[in-house]
PDB file of N, CA and C in Angstrom:
ATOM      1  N   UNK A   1      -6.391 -26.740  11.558  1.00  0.00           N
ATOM      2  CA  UNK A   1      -7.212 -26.562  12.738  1.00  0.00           C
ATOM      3  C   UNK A   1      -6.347 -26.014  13.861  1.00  0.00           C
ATOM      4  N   UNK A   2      -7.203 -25.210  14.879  1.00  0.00           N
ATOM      5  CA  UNK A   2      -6.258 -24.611  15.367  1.00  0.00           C
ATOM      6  C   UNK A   2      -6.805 -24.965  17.472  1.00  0.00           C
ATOM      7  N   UNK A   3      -6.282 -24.872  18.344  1.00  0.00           N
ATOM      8  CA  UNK A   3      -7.239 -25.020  19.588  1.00  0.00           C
ATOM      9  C   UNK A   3      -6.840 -23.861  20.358  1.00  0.00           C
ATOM     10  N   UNK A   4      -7.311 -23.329  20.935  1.00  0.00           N
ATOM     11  CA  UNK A   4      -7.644 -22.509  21.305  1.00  0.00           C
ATOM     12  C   UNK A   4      -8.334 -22.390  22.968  1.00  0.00           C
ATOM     13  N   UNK A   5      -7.081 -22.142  24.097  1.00  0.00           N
ATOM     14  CA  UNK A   5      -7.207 -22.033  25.306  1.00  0.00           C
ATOM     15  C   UNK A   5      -7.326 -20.944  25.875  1.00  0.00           C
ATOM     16  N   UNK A   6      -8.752 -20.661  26.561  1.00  0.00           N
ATOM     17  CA  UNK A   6      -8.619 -19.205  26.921  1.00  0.00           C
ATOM     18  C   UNK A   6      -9.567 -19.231  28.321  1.00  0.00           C
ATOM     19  N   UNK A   7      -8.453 -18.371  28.900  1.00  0.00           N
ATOM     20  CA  UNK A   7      -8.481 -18.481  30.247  1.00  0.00           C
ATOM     21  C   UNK A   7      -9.243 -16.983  30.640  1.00  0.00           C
ATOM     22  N   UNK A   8     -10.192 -16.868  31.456  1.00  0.00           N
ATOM     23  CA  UNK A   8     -11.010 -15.625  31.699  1.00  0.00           C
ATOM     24  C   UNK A   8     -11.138 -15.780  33.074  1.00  0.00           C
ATOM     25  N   UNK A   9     -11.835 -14.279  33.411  1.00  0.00           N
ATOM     26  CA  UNK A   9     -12.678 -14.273  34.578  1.00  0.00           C
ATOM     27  C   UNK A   9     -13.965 -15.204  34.503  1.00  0.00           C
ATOM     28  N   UNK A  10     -14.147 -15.824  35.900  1.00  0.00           N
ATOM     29  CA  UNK A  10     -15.444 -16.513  35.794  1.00  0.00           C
ATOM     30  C   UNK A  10     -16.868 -15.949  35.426  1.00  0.00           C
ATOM     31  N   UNK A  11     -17.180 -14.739  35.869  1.00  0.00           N
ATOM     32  CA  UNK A  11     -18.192 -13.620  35.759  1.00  0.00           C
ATOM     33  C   UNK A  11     -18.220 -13.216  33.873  1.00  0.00           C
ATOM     34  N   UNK A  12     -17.156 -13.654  32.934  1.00  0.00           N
ATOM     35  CA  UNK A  12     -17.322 -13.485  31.805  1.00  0.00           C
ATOM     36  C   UNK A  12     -17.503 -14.489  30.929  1.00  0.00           C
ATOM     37  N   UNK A  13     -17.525 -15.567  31.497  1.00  0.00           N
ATOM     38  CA  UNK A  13     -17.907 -16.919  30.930  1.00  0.00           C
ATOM     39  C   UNK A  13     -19.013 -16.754  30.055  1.00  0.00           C
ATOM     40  N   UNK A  14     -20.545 -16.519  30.662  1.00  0.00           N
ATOM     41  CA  UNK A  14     -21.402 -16.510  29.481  1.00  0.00           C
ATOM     42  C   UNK A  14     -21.123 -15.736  28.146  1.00  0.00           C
ATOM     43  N   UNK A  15     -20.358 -14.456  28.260  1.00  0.00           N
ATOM     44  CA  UNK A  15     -19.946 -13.836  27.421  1.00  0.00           C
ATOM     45  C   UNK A  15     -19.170 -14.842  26.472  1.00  0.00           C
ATOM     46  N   UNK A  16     -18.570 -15.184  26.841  1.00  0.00           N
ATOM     47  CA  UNK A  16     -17.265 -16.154  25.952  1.00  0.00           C
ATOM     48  C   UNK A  16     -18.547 -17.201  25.082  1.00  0.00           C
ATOM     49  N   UNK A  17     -19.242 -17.991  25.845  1.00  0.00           N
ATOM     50  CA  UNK A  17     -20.039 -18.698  25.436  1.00  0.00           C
ATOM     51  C   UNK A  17     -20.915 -18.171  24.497  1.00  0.00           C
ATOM     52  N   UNK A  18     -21.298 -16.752  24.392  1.00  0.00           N
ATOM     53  CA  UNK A  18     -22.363 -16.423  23.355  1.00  0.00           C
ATOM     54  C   UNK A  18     -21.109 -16.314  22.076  1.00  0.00           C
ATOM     55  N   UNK A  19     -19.950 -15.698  22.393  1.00  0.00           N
ATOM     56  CA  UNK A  19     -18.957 -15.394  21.004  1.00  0.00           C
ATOM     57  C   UNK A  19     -18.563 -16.824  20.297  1.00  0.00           C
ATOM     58  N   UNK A  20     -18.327 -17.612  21.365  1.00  0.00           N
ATOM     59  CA  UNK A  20     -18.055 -18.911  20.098  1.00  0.00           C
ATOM     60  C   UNK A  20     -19.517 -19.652  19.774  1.00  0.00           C
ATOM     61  N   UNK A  21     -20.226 -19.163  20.465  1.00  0.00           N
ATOM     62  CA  UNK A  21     -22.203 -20.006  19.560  1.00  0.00           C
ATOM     63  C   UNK A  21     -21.813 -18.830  18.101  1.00  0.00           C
ATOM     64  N   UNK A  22     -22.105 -17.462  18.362  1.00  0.00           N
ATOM     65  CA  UNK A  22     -22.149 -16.723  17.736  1.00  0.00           C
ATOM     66  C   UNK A  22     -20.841 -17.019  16.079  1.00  0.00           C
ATOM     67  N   UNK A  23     -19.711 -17.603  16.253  1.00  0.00           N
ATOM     68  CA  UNK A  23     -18.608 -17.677  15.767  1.00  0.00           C
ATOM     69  C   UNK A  23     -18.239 -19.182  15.357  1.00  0.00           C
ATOM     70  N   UNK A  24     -20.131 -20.064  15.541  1.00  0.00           N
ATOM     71  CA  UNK A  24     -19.937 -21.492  15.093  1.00  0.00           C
ATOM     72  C   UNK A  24     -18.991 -22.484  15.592  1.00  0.00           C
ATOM     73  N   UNK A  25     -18.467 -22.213  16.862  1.00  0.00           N
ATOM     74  CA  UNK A  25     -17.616 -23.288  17.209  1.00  0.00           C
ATOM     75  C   UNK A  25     -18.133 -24.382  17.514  1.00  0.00           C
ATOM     76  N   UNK A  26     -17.954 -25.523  17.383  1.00  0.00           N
ATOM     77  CA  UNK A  26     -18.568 -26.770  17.351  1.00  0.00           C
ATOM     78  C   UNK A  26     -18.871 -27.193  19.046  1.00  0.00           C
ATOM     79  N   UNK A  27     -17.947 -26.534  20.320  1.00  0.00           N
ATOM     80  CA  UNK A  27     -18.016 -27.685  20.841  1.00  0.00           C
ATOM     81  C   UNK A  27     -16.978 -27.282  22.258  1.00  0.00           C
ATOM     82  N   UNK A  28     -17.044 -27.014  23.110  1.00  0.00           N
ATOM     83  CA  UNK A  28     -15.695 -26.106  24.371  1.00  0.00           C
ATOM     84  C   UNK A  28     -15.519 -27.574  25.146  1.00  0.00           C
ATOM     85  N   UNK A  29     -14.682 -27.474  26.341  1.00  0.00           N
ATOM     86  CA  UNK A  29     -14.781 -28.025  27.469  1.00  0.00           C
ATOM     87  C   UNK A  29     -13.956 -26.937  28.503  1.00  0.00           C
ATOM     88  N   UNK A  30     -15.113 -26.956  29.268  1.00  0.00           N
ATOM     89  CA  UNK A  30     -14.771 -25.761  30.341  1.00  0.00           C
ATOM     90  C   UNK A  30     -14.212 -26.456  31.761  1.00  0.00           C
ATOM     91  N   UNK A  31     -13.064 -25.666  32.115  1.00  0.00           N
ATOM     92  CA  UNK A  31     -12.544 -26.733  33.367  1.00  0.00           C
ATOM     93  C   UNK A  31     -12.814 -24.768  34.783  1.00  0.00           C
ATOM     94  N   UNK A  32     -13.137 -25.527  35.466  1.00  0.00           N
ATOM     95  CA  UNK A  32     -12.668 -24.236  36.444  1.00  0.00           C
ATOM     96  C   UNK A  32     -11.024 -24.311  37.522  1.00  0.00           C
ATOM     97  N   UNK A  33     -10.446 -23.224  37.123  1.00  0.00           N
ATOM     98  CA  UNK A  33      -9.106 -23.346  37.177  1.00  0.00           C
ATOM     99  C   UNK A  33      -8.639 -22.175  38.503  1.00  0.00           C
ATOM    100  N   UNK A  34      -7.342 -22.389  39.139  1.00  0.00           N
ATOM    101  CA  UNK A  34      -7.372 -21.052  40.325  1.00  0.00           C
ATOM    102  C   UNK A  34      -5.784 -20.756  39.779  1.00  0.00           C
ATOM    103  N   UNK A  35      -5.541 -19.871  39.626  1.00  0.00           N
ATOM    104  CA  UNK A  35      -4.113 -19.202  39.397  1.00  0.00           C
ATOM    105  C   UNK A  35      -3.617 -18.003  39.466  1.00  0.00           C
ATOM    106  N   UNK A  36      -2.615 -17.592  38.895  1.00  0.00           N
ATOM    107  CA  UNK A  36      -2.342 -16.188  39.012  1.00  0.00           C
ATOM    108  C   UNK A  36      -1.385 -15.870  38.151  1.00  0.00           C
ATOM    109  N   UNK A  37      -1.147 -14.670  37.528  1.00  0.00           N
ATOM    110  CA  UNK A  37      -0.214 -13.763  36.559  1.00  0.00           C
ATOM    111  C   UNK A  37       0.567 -12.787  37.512  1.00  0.00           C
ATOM    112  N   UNK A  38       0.422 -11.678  36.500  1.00  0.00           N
ATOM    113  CA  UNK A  38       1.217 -10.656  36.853  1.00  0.00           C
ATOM    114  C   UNK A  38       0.924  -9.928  38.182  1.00  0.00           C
ATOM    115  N   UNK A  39      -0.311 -10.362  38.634  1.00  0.00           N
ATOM    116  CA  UNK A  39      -0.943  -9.274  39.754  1.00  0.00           C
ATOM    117  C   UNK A  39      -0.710  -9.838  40.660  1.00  0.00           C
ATOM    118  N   UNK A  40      -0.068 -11.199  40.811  1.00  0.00           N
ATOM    119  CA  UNK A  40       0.274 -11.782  42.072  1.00  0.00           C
ATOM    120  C   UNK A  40      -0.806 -12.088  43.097  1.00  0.00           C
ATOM    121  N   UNK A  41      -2.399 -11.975  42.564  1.00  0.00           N
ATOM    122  CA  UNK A  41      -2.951 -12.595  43.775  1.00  0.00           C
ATOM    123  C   UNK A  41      -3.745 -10.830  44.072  1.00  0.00           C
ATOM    124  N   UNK A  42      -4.415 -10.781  45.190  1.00  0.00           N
ATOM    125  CA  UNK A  42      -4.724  -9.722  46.007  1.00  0.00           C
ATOM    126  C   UNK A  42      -4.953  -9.847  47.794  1.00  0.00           C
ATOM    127  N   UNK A  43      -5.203  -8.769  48.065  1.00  0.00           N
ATOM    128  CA  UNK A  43      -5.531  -9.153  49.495  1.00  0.00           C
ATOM    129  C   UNK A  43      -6.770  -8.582  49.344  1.00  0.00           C
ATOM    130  N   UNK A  44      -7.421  -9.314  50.949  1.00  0.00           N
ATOM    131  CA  UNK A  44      -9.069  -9.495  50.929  1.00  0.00           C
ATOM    132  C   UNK A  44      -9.442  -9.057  52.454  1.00  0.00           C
ATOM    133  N   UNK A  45     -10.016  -8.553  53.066  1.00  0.00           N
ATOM    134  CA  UNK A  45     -10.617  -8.922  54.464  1.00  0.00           C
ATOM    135  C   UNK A  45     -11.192  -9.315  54.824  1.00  0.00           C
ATOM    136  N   UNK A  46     -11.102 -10.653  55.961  1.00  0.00           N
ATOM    137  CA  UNK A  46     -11.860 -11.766  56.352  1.00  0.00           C
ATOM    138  C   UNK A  46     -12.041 -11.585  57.769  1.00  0.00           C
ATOM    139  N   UNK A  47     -13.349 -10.971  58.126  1.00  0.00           N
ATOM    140  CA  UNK A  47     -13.758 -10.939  60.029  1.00  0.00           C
ATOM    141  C   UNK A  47     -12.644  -9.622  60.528  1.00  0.00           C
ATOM    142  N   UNK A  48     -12.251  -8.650  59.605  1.00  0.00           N
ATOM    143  CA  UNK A  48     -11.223  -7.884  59.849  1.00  0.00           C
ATOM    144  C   UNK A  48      -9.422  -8.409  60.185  1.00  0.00           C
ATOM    145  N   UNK A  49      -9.469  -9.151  59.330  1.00  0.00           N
ATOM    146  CA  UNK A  49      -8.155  -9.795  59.205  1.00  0.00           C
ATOM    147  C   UNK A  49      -7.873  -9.459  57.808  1.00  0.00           C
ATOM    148  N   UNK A  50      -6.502  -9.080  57.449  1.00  0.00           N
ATOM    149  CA  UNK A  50      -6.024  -8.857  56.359  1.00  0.00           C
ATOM    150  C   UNK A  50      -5.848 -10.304  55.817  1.00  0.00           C
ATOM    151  N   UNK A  51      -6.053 -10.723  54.938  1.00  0.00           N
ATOM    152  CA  UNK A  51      -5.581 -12.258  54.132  1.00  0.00           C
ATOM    153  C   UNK A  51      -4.867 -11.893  52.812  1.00  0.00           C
ATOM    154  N   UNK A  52      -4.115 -12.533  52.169  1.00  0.00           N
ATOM    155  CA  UNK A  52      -3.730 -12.274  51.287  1.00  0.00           C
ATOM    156  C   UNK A  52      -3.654 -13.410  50.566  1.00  0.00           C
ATOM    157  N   UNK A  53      -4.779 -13.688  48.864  1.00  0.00           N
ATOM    158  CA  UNK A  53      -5.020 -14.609  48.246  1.00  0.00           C
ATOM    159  C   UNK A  53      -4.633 -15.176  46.900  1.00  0.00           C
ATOM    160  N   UNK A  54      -3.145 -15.839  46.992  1.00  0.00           N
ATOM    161  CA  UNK A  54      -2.373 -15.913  45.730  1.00  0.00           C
ATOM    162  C   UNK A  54      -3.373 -16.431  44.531  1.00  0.00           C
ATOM    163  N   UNK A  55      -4.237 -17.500  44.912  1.00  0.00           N
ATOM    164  CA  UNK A  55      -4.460 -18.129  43.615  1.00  0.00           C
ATOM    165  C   UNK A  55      -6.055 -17.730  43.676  1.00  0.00           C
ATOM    166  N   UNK A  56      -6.171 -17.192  42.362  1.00  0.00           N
ATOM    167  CA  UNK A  56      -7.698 -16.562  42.086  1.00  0.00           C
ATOM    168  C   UNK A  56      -8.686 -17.672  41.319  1.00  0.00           C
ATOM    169  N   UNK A  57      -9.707 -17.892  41.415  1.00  0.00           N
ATOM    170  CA  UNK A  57     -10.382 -18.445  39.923  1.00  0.00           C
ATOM    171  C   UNK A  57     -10.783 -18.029  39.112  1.00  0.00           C
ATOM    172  N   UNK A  58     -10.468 -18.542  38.123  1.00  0.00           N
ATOM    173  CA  UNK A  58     -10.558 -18.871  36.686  1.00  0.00           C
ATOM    174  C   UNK A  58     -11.054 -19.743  35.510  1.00  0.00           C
ATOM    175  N   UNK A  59     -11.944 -19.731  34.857  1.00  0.00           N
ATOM    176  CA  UNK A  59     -12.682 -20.377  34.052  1.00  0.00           C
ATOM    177  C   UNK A  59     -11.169 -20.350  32.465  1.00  0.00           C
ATOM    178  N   UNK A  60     -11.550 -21.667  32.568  1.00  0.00           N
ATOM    179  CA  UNK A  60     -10.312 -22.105  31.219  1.00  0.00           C
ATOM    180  C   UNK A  60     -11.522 -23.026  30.445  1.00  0.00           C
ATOM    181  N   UNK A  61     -11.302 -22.441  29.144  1.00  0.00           N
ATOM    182  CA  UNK A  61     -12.177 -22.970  28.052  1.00  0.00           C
ATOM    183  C   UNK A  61     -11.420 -22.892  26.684  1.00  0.00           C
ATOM    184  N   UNK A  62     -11.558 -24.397  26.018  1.00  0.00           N
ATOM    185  CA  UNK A  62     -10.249 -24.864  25.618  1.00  0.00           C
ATOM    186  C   UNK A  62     -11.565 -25.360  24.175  1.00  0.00           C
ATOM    187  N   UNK A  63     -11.069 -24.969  22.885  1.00  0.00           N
ATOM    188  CA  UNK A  63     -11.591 -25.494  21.903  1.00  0.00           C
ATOM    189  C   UNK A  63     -11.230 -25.640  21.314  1.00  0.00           C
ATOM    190  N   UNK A  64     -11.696 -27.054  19.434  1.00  0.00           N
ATOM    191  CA  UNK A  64     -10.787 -26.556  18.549  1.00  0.00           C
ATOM    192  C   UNK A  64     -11.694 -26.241  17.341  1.00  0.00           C
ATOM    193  N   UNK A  65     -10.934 -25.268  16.250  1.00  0.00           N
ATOM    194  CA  UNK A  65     -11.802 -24.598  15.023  1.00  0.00           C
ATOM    195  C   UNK A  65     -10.855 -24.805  14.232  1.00  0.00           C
ATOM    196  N   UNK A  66     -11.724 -24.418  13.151  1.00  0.00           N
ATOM    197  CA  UNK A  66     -11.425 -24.312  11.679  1.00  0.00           C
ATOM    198  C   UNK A  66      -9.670 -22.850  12.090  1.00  0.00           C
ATOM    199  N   UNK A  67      -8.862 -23.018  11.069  1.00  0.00           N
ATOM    200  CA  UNK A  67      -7.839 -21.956  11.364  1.00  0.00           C
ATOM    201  C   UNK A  67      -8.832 -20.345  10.925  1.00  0.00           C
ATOM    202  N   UNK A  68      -9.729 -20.491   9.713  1.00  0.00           N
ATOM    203  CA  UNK A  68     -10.183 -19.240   9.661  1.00  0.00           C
ATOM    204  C   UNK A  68     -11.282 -18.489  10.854  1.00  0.00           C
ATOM    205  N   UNK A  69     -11.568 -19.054  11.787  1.00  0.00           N
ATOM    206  CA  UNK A  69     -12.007 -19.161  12.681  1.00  0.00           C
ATOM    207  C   UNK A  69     -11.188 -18.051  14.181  1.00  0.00           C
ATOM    208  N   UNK A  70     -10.261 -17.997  13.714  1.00  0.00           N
ATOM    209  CA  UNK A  70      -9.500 -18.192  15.621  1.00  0.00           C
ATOM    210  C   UNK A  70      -9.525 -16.648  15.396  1.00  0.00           C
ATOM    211  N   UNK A  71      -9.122 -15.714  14.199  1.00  0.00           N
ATOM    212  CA  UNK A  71      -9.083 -14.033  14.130  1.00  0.00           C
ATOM    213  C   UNK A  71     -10.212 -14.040  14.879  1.00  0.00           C
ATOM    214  N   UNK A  72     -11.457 -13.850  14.179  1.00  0.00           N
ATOM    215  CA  UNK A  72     -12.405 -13.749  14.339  1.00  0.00           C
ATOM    216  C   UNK A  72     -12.629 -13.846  15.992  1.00  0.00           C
ATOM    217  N   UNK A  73     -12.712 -14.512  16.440  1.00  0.00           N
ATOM    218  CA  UNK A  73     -13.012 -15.463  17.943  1.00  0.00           C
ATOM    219  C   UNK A  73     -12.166 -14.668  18.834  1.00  0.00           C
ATOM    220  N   UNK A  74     -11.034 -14.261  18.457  1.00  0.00           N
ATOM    221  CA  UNK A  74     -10.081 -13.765  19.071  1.00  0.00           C
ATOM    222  C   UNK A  74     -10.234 -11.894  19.462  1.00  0.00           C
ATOM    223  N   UNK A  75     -10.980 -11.727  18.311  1.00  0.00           N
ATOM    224  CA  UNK A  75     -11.161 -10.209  17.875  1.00  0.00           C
ATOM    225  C   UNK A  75     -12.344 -10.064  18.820  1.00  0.00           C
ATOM    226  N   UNK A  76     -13.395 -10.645  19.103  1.00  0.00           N
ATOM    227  CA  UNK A  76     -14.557 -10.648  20.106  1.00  0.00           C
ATOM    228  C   UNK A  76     -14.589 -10.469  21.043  1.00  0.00           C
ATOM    229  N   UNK A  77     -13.385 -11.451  21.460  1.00  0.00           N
ATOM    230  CA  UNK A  77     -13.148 -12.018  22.634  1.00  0.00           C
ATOM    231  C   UNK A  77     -12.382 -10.262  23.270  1.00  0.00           C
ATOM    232  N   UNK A  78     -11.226 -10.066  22.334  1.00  0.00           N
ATOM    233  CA  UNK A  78     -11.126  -8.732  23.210  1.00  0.00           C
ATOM    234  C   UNK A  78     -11.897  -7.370  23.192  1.00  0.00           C
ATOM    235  N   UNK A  79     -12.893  -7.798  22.417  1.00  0.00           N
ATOM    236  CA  UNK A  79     -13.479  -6.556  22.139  1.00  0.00           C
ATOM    237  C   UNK A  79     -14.652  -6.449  23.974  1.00  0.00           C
ATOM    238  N   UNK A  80     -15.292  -7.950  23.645  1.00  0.00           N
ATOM    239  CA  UNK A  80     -16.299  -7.966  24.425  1.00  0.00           C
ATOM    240  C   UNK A  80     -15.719  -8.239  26.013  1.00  0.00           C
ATOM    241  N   UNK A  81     -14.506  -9.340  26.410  1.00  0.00           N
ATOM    242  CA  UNK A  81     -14.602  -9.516  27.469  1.00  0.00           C
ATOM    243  C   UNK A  81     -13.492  -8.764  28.087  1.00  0.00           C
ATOM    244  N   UNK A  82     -12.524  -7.782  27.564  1.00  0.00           N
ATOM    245  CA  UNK A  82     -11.712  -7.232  27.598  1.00  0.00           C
ATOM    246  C   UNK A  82     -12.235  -5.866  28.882  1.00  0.00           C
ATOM    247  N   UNK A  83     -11.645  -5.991  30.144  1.00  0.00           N
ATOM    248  CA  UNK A  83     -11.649  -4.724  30.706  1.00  0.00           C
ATOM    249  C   UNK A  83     -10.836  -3.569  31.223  1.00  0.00           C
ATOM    250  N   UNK A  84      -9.295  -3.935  30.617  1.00  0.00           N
ATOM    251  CA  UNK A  84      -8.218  -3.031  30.400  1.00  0.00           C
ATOM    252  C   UNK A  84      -7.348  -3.401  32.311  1.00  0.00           C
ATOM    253  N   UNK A  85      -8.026  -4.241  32.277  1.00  0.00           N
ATOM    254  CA  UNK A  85      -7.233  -4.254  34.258  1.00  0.00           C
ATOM    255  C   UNK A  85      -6.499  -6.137  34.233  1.00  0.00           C
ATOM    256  N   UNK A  86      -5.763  -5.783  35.415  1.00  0.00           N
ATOM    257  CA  UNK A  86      -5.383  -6.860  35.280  1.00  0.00           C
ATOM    258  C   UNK A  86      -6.010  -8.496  35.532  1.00  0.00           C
ATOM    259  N   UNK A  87      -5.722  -9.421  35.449  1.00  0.00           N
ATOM    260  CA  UNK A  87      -6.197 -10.596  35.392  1.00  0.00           C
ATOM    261  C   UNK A  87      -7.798 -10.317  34.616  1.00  0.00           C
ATOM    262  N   UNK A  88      -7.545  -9.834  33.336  1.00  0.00           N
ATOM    263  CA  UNK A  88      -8.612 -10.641  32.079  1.00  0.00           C
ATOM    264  C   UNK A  88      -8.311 -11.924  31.680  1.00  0.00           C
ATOM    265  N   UNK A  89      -7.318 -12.229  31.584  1.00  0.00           N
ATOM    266  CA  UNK A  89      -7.230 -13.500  31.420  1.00  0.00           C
ATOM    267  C   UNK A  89      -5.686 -13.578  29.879  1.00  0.00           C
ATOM    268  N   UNK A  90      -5.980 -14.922  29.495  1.00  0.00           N
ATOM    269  CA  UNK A  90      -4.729 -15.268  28.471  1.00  0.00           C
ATOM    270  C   UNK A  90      -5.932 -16.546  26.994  1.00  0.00           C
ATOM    271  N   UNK A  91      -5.240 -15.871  25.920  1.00  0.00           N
ATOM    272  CA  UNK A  91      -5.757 -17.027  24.642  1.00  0.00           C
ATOM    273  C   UNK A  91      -4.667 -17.658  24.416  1.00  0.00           C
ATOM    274  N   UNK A  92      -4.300 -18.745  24.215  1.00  0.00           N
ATOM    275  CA  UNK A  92      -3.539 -19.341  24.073  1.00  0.00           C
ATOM    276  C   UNK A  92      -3.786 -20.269  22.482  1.00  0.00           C
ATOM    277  N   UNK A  93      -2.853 -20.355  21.278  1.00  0.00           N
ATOM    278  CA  UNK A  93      -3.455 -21.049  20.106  1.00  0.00           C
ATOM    279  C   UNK A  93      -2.587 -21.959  20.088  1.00  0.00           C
ATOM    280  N   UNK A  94      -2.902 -23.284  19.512  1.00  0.00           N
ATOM    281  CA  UNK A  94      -1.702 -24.130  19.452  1.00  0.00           C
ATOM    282  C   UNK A  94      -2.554 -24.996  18.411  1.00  0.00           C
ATOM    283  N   UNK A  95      -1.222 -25.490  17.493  1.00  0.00           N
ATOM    284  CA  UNK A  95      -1.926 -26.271  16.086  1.00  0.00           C
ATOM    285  C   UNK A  95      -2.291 -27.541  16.387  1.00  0.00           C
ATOM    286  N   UNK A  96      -3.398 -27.712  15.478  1.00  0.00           N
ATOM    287  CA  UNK A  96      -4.117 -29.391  15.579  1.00  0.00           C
ATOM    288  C   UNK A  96      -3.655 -29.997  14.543  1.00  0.00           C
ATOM    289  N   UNK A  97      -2.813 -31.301  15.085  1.00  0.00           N
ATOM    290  CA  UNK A  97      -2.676 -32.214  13.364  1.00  0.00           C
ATOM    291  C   UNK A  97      -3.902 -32.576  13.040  1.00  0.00           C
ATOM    292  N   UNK A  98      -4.819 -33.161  13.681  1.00  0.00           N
ATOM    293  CA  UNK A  98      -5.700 -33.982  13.096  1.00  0.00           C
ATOM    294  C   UNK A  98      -6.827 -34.285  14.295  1.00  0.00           C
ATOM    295  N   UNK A  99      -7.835 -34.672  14.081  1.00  0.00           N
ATOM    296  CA  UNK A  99      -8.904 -34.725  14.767  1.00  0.00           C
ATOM    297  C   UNK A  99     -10.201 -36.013  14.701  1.00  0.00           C
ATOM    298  N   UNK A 100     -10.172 -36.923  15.745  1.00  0.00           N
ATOM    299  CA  UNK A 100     -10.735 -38.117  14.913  1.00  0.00           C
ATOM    300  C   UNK A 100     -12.323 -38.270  15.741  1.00  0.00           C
ATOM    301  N   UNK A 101     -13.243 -38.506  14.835  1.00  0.00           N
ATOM    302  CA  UNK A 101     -14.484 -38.673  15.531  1.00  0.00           C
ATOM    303  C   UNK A 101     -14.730 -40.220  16.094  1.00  0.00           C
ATOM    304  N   UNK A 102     -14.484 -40.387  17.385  1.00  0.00           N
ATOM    305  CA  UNK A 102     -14.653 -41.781  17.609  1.00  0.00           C
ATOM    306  C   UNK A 102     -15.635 -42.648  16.881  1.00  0.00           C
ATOM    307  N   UNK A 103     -17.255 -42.023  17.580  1.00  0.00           N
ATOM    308  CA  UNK A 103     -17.974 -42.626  16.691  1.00  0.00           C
ATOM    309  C   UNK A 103     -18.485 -43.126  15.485  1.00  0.00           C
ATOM    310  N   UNK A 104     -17.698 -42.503  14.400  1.00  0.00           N
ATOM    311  CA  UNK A 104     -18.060 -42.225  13.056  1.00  0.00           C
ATOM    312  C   UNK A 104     -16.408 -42.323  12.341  1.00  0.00           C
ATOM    313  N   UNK A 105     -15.853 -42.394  12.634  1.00  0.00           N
ATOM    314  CA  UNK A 105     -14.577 -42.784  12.611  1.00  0.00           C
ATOM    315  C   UNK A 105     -13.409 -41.601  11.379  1.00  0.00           C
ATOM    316  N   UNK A 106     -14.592 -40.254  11.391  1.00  0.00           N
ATOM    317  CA  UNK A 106     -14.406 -39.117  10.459  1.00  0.00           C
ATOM    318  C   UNK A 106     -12.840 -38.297  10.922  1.00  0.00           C
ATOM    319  N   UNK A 107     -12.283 -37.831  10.531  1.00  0.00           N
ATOM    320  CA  UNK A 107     -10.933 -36.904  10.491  1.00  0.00           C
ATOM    321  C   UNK A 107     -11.388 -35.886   9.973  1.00  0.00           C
ATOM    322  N   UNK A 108     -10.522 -34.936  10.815  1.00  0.00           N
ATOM    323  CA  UNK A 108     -10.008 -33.695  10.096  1.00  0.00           C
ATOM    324  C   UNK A 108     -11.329 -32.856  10.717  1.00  0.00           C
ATOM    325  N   UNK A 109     -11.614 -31.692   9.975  1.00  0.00           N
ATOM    326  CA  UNK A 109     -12.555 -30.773   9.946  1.00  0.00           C
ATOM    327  C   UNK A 109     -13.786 -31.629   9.521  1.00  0.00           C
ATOM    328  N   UNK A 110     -14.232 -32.901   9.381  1.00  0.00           N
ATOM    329  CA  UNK A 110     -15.578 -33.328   9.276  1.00  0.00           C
ATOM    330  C   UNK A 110     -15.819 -33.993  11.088  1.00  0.00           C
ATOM    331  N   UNK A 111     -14.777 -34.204  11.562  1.00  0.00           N
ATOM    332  CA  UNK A 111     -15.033 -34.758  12.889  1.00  0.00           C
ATOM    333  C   UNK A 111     -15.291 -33.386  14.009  1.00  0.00           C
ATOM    334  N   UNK A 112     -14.901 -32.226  13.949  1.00  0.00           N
ATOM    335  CA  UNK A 112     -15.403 -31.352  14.455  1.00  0.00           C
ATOM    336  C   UNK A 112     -16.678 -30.845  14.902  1.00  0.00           C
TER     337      UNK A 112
END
């Protein structure tokens, strides 16, 4: 199993949300997040004042899947939310030992 953190523009969220319904993922938790990469932020004008705004928001949506799962999810993801500029965002994969269903007391890929 694999999880899978991926950080987007907020405006592409539903997008993300139709690729993992579409791609059977069981299950997200979406946090709304403010940060910044390579672009350092931008400047904005406020009442004709220059401002300049390091930390942007960001929708971070964090899941976990099956490992045959994450190509797939991954391949969508840049196909569909991908707009060649900066701050699209970051996927991040990192391995799952194990996974326990509280209620039902199931492991592994049946607790998913």
């Amino acid at each position: 199993m694999k999880r899978l953190e991926i950080i987007i523009k907020p405006e592409k969220f539903e997008i993300l949300q139709e690729i993992l319904d579409e791609c059977m993922a069981h299950g997200a938790m979406v946090s709304n997040i403010q940060g910044y990469g390579n672009q350092k932020g931008h400047k904005s004008l406020y009442r004709g004042a220059e401002l300049e705004i390091e930390l942007l928001p960001k929708i971070k949506v964090e899941t976990v899947v099956e490992d045959e799962l994450v190509e797939p999810i991954i391949a969508q993801v840049l196909k569909e939310v991908k707009t060649g500029n900066c701050g699209d965002g970051k996927i991040f994969v990192y391995n799952v030992e194990d996974a326990v269903r509280i209620r039902t007391g199931e492991h592994g890929s049946k607790a998913l």
